[in-house]
PDB file of N, CA and C in Angstrom:
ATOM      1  N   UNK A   1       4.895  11.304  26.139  1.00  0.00           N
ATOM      2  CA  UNK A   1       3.853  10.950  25.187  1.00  0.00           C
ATOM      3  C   UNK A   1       2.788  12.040  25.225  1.00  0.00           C
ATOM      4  N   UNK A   2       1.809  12.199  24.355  1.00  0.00           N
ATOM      5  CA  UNK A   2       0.741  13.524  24.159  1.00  0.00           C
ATOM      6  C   UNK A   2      -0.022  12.783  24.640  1.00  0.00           C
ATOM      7  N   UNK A   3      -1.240  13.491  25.032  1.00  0.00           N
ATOM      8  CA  UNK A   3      -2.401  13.169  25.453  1.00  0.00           C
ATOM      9  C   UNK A   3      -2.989  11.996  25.347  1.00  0.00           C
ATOM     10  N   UNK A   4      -3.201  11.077  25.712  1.00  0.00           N
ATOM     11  CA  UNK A   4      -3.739   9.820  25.410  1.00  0.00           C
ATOM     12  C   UNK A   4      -5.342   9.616  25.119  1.00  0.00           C
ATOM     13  N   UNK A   5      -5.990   9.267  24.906  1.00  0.00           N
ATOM     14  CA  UNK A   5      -7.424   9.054  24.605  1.00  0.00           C
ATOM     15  C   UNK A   5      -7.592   7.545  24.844  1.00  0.00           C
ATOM     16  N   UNK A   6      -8.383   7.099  25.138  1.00  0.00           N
ATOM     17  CA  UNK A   6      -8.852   5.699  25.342  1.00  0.00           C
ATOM     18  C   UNK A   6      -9.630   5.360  24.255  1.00  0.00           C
ATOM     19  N   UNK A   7      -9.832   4.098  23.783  1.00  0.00           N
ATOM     20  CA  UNK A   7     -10.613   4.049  22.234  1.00  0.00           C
ATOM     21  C   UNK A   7     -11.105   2.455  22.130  1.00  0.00           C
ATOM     22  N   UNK A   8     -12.457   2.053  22.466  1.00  0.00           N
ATOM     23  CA  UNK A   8     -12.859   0.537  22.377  1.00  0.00           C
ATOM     24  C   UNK A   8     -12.641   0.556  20.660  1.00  0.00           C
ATOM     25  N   UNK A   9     -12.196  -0.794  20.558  1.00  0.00           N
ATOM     26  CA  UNK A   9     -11.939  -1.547  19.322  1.00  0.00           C
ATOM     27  C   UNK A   9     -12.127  -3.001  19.227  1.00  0.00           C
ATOM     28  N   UNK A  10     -13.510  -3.080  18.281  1.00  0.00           N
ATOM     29  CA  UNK A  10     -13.930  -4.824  18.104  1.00  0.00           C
ATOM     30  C   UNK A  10     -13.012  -5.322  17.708  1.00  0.00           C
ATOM     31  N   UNK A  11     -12.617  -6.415  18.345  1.00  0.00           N
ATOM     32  CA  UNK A  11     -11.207  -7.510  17.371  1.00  0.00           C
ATOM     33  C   UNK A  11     -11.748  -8.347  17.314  1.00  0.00           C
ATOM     34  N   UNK A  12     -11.402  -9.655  16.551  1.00  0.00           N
ATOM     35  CA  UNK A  12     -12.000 -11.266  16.246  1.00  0.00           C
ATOM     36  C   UNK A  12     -11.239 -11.717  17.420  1.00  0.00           C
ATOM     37  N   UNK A  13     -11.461 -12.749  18.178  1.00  0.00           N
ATOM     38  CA  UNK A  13     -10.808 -13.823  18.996  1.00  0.00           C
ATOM     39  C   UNK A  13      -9.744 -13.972  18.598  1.00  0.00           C
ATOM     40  N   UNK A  14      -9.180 -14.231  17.177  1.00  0.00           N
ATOM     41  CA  UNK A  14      -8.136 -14.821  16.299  1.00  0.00           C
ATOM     42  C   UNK A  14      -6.979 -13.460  16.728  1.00  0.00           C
ATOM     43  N   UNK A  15      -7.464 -12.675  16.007  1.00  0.00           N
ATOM     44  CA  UNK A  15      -6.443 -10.776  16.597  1.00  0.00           C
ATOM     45  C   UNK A  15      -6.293 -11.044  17.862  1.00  0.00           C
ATOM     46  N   UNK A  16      -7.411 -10.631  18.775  1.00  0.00           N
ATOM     47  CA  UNK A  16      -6.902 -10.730  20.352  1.00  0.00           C
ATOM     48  C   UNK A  16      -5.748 -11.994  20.935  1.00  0.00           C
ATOM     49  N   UNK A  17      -5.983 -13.069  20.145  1.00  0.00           N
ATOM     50  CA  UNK A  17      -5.294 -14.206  20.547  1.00  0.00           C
ATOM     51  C   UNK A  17      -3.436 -13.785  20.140  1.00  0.00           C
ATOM     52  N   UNK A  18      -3.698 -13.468  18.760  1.00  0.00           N
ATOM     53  CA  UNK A  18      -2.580 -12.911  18.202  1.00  0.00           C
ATOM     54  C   UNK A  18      -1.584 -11.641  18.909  1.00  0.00           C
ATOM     55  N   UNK A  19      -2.450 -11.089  18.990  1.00  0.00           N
ATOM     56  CA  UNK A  19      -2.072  -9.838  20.402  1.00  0.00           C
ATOM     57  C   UNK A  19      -1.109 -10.113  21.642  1.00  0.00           C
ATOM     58  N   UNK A  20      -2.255 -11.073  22.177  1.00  0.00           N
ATOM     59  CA  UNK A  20      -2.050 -11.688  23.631  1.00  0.00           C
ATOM     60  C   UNK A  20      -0.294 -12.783  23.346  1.00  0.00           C
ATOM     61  N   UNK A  21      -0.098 -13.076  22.269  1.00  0.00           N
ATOM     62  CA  UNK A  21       0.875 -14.073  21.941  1.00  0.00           C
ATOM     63  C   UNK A  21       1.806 -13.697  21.832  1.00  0.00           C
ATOM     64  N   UNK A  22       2.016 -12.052  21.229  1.00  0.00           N
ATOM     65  CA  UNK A  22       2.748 -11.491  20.918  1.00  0.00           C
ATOM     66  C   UNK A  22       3.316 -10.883  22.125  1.00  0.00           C
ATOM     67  N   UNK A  23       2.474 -10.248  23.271  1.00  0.00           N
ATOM     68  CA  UNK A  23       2.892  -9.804  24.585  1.00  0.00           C
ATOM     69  C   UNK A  23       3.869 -11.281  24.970  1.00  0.00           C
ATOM     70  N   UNK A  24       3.032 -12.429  24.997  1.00  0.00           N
ATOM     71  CA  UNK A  24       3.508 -13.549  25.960  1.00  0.00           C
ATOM     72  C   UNK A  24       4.760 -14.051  25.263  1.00  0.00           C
ATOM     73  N   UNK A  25       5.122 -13.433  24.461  1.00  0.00           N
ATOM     74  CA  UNK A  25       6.239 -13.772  23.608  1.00  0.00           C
ATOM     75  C   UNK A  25       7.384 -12.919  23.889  1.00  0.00           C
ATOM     76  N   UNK A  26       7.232 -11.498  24.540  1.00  0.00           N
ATOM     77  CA  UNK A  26       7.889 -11.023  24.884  1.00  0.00           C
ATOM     78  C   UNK A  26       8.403  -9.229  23.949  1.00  0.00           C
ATOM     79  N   UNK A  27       7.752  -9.888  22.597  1.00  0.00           N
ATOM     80  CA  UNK A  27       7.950  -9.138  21.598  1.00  0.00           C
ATOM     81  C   UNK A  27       7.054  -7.472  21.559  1.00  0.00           C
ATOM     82  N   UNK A  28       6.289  -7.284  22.656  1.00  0.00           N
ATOM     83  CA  UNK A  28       5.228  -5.786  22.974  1.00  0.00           C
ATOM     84  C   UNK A  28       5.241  -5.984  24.606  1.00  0.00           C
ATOM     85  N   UNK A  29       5.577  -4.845  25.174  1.00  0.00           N
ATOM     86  CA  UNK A  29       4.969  -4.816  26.477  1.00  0.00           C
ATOM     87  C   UNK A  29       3.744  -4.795  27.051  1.00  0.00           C
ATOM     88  N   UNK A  30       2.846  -4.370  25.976  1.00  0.00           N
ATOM     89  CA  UNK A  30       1.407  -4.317  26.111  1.00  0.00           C
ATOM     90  C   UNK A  30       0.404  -4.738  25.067  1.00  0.00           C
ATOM     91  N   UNK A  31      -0.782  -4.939  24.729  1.00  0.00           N
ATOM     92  CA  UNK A  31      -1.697  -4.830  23.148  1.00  0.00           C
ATOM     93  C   UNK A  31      -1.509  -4.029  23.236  1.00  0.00           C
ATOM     94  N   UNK A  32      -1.678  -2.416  23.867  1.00  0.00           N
ATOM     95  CA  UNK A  32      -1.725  -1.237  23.535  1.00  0.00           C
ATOM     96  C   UNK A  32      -0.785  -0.694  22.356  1.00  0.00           C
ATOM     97  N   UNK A  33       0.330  -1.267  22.563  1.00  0.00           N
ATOM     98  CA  UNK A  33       1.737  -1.234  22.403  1.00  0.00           C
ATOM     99  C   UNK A  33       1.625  -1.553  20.694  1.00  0.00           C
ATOM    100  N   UNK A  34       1.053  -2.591  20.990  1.00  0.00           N
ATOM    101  CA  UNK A  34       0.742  -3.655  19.557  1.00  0.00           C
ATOM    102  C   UNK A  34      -0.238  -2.370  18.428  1.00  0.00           C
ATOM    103  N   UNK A  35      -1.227  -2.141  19.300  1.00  0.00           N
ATOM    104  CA  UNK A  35      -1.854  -1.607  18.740  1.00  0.00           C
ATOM    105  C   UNK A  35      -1.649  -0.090  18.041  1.00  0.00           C
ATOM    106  N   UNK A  36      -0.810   0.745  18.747  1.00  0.00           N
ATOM    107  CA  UNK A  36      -0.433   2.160  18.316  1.00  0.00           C
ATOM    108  C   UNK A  36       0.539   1.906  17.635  1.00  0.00           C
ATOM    109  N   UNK A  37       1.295   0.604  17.260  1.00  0.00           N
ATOM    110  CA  UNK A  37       2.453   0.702  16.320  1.00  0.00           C
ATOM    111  C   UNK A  37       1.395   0.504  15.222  1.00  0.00           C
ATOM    112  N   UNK A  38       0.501  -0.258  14.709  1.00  0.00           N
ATOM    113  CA  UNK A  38      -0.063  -0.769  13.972  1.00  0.00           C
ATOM    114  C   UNK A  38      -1.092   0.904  13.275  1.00  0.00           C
ATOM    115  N   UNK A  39      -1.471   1.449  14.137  1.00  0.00           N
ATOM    116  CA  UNK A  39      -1.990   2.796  14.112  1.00  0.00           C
ATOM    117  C   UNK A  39      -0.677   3.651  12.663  1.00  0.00           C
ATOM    118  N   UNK A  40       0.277   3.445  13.875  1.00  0.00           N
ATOM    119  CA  UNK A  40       1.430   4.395  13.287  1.00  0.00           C
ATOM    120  C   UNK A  40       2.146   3.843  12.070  1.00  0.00           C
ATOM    121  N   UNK A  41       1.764   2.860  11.338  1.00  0.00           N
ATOM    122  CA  UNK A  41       2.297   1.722  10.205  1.00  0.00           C
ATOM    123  C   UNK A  41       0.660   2.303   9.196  1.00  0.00           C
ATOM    124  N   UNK A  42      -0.260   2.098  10.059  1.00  0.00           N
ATOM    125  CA  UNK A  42      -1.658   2.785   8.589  1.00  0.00           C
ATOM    126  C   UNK A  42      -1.140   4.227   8.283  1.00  0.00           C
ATOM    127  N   UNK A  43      -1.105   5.114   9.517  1.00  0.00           N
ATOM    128  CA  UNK A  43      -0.723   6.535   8.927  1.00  0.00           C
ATOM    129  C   UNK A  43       0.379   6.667   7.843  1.00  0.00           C
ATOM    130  N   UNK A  44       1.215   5.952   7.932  1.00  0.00           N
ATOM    131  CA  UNK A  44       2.591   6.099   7.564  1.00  0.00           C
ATOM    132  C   UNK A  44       2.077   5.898   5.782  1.00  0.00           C
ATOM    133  N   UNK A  45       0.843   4.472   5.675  1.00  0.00           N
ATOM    134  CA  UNK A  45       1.026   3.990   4.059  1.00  0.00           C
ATOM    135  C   UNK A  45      -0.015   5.267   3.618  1.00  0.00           C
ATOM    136  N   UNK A  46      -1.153   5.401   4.643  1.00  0.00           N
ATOM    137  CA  UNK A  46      -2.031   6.881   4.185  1.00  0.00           C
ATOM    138  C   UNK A  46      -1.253   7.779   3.725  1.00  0.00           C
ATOM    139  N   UNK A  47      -0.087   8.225   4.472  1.00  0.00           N
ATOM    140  CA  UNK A  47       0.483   9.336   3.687  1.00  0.00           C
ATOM    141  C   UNK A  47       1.443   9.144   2.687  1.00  0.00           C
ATOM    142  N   UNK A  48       1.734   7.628   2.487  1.00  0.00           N
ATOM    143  CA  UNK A  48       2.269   7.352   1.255  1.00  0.00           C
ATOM    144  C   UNK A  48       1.105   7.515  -0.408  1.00  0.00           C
ATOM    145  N   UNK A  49       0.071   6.788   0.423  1.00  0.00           N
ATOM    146  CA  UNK A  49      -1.008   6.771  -0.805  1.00  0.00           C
ATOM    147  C   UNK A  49      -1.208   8.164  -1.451  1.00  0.00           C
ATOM    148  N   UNK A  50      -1.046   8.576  -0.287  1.00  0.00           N
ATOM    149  CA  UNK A  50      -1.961  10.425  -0.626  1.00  0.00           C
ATOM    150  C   UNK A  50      -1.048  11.227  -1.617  1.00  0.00           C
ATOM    151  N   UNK A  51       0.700  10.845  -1.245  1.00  0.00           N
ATOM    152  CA  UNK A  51       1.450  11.373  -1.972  1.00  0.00           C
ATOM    153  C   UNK A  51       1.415  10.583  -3.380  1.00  0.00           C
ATOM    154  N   UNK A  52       1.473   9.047  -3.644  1.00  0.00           N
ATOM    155  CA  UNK A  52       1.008   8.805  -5.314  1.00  0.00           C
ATOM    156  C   UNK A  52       0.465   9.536  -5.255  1.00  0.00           C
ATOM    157  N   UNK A  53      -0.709   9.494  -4.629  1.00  0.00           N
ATOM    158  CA  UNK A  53      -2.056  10.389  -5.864  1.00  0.00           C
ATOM    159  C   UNK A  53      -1.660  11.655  -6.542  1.00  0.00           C
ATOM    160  N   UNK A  54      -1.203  12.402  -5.020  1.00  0.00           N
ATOM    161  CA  UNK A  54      -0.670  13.835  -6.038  1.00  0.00           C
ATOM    162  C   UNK A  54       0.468  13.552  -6.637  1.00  0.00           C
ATOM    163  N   UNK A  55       0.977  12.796  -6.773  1.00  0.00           N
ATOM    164  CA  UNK A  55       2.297  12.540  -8.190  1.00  0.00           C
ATOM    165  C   UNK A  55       1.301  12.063  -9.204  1.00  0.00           C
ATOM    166  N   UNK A  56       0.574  11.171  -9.172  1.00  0.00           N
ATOM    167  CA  UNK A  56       0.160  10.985 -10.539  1.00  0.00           C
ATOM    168  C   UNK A  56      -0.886  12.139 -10.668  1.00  0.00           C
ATOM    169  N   UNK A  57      -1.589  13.067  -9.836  1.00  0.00           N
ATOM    170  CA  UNK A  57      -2.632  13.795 -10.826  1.00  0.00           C
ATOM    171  C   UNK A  57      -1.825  14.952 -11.361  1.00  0.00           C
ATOM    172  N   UNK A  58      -0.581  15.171 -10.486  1.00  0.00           N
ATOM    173  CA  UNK A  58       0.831  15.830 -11.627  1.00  0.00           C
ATOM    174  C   UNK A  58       0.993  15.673 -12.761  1.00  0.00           C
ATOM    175  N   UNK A  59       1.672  13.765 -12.909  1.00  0.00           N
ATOM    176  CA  UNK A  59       1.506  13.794 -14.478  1.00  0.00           C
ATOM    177  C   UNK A  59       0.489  13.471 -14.923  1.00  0.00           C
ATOM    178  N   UNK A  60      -0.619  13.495 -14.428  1.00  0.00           N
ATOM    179  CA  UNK A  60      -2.172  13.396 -15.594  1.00  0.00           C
ATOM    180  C   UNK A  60      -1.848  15.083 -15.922  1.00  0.00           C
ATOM    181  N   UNK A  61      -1.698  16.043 -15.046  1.00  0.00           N
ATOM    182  CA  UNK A  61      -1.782  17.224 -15.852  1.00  0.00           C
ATOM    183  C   UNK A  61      -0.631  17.488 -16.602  1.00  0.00           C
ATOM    184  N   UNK A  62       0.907  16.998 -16.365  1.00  0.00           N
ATOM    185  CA  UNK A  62       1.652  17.380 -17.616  1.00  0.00           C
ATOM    186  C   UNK A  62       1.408  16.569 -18.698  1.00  0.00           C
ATOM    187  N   UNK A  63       0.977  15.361 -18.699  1.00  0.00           N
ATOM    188  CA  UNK A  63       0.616  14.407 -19.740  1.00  0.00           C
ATOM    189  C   UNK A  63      -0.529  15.490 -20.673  1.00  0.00           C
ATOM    190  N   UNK A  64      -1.363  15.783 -20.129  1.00  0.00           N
ATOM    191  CA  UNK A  64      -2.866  17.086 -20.588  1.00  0.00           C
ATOM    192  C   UNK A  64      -1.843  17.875 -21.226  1.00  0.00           C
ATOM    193  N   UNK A  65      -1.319  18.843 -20.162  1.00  0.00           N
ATOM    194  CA  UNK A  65      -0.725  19.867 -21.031  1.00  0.00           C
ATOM    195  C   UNK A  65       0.505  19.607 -21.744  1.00  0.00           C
ATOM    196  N   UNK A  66       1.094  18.588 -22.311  1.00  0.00           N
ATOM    197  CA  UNK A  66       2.067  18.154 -23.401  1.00  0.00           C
ATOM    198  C   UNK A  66       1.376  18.545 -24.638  1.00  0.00           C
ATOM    199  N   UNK A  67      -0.202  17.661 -24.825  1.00  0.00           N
ATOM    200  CA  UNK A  67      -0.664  17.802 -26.176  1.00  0.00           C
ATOM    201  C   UNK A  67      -1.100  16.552 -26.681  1.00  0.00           C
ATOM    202  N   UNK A  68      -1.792  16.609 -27.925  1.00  0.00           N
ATOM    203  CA  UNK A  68      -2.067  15.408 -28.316  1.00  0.00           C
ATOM    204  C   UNK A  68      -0.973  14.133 -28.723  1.00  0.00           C
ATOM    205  N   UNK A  69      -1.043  12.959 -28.230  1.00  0.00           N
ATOM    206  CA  UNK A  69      -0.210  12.043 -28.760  1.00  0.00           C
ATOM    207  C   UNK A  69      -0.451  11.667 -29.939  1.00  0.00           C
ATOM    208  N   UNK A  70      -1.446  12.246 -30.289  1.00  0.00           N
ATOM    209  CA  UNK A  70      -2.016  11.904 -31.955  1.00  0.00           C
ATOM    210  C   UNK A  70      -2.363  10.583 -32.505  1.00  0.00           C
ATOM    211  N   UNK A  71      -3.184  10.513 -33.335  1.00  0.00           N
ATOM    212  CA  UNK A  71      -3.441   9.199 -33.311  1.00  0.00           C
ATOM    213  C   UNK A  71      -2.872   7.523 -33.165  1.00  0.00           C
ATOM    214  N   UNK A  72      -3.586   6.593 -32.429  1.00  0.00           N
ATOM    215  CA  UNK A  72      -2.506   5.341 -31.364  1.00  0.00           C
ATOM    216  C   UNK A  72      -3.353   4.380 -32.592  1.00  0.00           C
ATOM    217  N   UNK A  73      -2.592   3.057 -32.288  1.00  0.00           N
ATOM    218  CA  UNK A  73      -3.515   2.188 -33.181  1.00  0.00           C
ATOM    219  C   UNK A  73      -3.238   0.991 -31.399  1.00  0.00           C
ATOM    220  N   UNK A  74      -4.675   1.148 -30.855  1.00  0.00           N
ATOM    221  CA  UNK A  74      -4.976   0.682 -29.325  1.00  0.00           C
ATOM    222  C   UNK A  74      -4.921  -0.970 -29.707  1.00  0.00           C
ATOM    223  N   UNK A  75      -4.715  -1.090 -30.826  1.00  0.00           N
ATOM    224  CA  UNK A  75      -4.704  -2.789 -30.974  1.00  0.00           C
ATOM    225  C   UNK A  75      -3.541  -2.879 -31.130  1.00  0.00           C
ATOM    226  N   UNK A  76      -2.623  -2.389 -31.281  1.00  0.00           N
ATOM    227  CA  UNK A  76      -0.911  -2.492 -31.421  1.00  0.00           C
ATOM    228  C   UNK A  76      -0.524  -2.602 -30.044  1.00  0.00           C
ATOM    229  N   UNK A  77      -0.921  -1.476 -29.478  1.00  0.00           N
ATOM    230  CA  UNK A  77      -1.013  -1.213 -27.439  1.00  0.00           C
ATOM    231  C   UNK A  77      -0.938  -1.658 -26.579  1.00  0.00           C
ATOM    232  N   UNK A  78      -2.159  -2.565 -27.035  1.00  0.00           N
ATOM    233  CA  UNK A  78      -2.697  -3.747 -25.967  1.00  0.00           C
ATOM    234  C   UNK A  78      -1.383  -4.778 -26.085  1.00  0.00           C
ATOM    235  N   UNK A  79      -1.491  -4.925 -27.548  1.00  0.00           N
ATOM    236  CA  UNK A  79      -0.023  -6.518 -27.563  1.00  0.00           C
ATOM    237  C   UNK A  79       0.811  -6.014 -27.385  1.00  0.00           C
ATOM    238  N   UNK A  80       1.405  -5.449 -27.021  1.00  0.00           N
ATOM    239  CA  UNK A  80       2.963  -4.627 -27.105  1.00  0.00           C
ATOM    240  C   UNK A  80       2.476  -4.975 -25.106  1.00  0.00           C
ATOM    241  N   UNK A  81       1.350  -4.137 -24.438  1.00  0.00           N
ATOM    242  CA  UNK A  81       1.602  -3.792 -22.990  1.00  0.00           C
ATOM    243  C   UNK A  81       1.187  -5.456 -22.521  1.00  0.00           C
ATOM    244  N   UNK A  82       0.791  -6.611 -23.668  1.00  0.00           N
ATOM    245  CA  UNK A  82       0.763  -7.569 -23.054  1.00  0.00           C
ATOM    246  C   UNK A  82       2.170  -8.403 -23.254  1.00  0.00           C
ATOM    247  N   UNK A  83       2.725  -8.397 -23.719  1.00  0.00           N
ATOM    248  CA  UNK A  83       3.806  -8.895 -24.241  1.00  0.00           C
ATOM    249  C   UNK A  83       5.126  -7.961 -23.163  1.00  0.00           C
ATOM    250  N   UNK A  84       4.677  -6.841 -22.509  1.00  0.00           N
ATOM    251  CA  UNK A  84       5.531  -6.957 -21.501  1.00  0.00           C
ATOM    252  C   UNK A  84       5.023  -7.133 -20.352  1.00  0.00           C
ATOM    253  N   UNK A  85       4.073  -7.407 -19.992  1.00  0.00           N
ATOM    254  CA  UNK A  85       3.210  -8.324 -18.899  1.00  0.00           C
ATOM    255  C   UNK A  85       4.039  -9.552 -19.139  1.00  0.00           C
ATOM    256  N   UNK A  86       3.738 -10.288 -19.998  1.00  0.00           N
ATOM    257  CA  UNK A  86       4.305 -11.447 -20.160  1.00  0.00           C
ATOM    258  C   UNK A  86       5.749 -11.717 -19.983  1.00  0.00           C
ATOM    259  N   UNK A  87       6.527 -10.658 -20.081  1.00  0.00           N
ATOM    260  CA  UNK A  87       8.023 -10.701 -19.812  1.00  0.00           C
ATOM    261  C   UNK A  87       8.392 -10.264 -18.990  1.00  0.00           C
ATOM    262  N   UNK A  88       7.769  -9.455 -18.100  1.00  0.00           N
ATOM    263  CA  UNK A  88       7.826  -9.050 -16.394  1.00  0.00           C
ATOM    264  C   UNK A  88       7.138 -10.833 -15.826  1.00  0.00           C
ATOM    265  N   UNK A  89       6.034 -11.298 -16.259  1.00  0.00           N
ATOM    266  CA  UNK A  89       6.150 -12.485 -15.348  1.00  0.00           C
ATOM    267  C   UNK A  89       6.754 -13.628 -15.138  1.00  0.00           C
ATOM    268  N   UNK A  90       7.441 -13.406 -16.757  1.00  0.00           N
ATOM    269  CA  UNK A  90       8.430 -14.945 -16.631  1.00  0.00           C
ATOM    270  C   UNK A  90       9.652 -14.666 -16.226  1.00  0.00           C
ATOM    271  N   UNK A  91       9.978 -13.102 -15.944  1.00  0.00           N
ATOM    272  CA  UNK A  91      11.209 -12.632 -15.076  1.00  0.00           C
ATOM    273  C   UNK A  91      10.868 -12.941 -13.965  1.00  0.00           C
ATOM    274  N   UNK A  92      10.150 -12.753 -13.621  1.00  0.00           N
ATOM    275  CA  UNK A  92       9.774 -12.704 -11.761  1.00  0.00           C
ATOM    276  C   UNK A  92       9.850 -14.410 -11.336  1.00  0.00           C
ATOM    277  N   UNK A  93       9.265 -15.004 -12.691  1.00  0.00           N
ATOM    278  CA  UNK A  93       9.215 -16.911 -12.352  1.00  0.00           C
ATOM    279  C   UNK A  93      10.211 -17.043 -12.170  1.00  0.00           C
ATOM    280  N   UNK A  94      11.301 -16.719 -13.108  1.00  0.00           N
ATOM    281  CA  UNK A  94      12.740 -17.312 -12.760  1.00  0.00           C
ATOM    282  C   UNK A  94      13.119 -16.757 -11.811  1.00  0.00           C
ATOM    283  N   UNK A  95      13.200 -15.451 -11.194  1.00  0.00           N
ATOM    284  CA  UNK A  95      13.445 -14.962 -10.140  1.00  0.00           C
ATOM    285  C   UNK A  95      13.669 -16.114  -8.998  1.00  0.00           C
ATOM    286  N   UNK A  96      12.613 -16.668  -8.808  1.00  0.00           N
ATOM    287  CA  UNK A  96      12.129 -17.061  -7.678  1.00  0.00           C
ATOM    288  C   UNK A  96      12.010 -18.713  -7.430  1.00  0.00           C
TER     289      UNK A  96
END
């Protein structure tokens, strides 16, 4: 393992309890344990987030440099992007 650092961290009673349950459960050898996976699960979505971003400010700039879409009628838009709102959620109802 690299260098270790020691690091106080406020938890609620409820976390620590959760912690402690999870050792006595058998499922972490330590909180520590608990805790650097949980470390290594934020980094992991940080560098997921970071990569959207630079995919979408990608296509914000090929979207820019395509050109004008020329004039939209934004009241057609809206019902059209609600009307597949509405059919993504009654897919997902039956889904489930």
């Amino acid at each position: 393992m690299a260098s270790v650092e020691k690091l106080s961290v406020a938890l609620t009673n409820e976390q620590v309890s959760a912690l402690k349950a999870a050792v006595d459960a058998g499922e972490y050898a330590t909180t520590s344990e608990i805790v650097r996976e949980a470390v290594r699960d934020w980094q992991l979505k940080r560098e997921l987030r970071q990569e959207d971003i630079k995919r979408l400010r990608q296509m914000w700039d090929e979207g820019v440099a395509s050109g004008s879409a020329g004039k939209q009628n934004m009241k057609k838009l809206r019902k059209e992007a609600r009307e597949r709102l509405e059919g993504v959620k009654k897919a997902l109802g039956n889904a489930g």
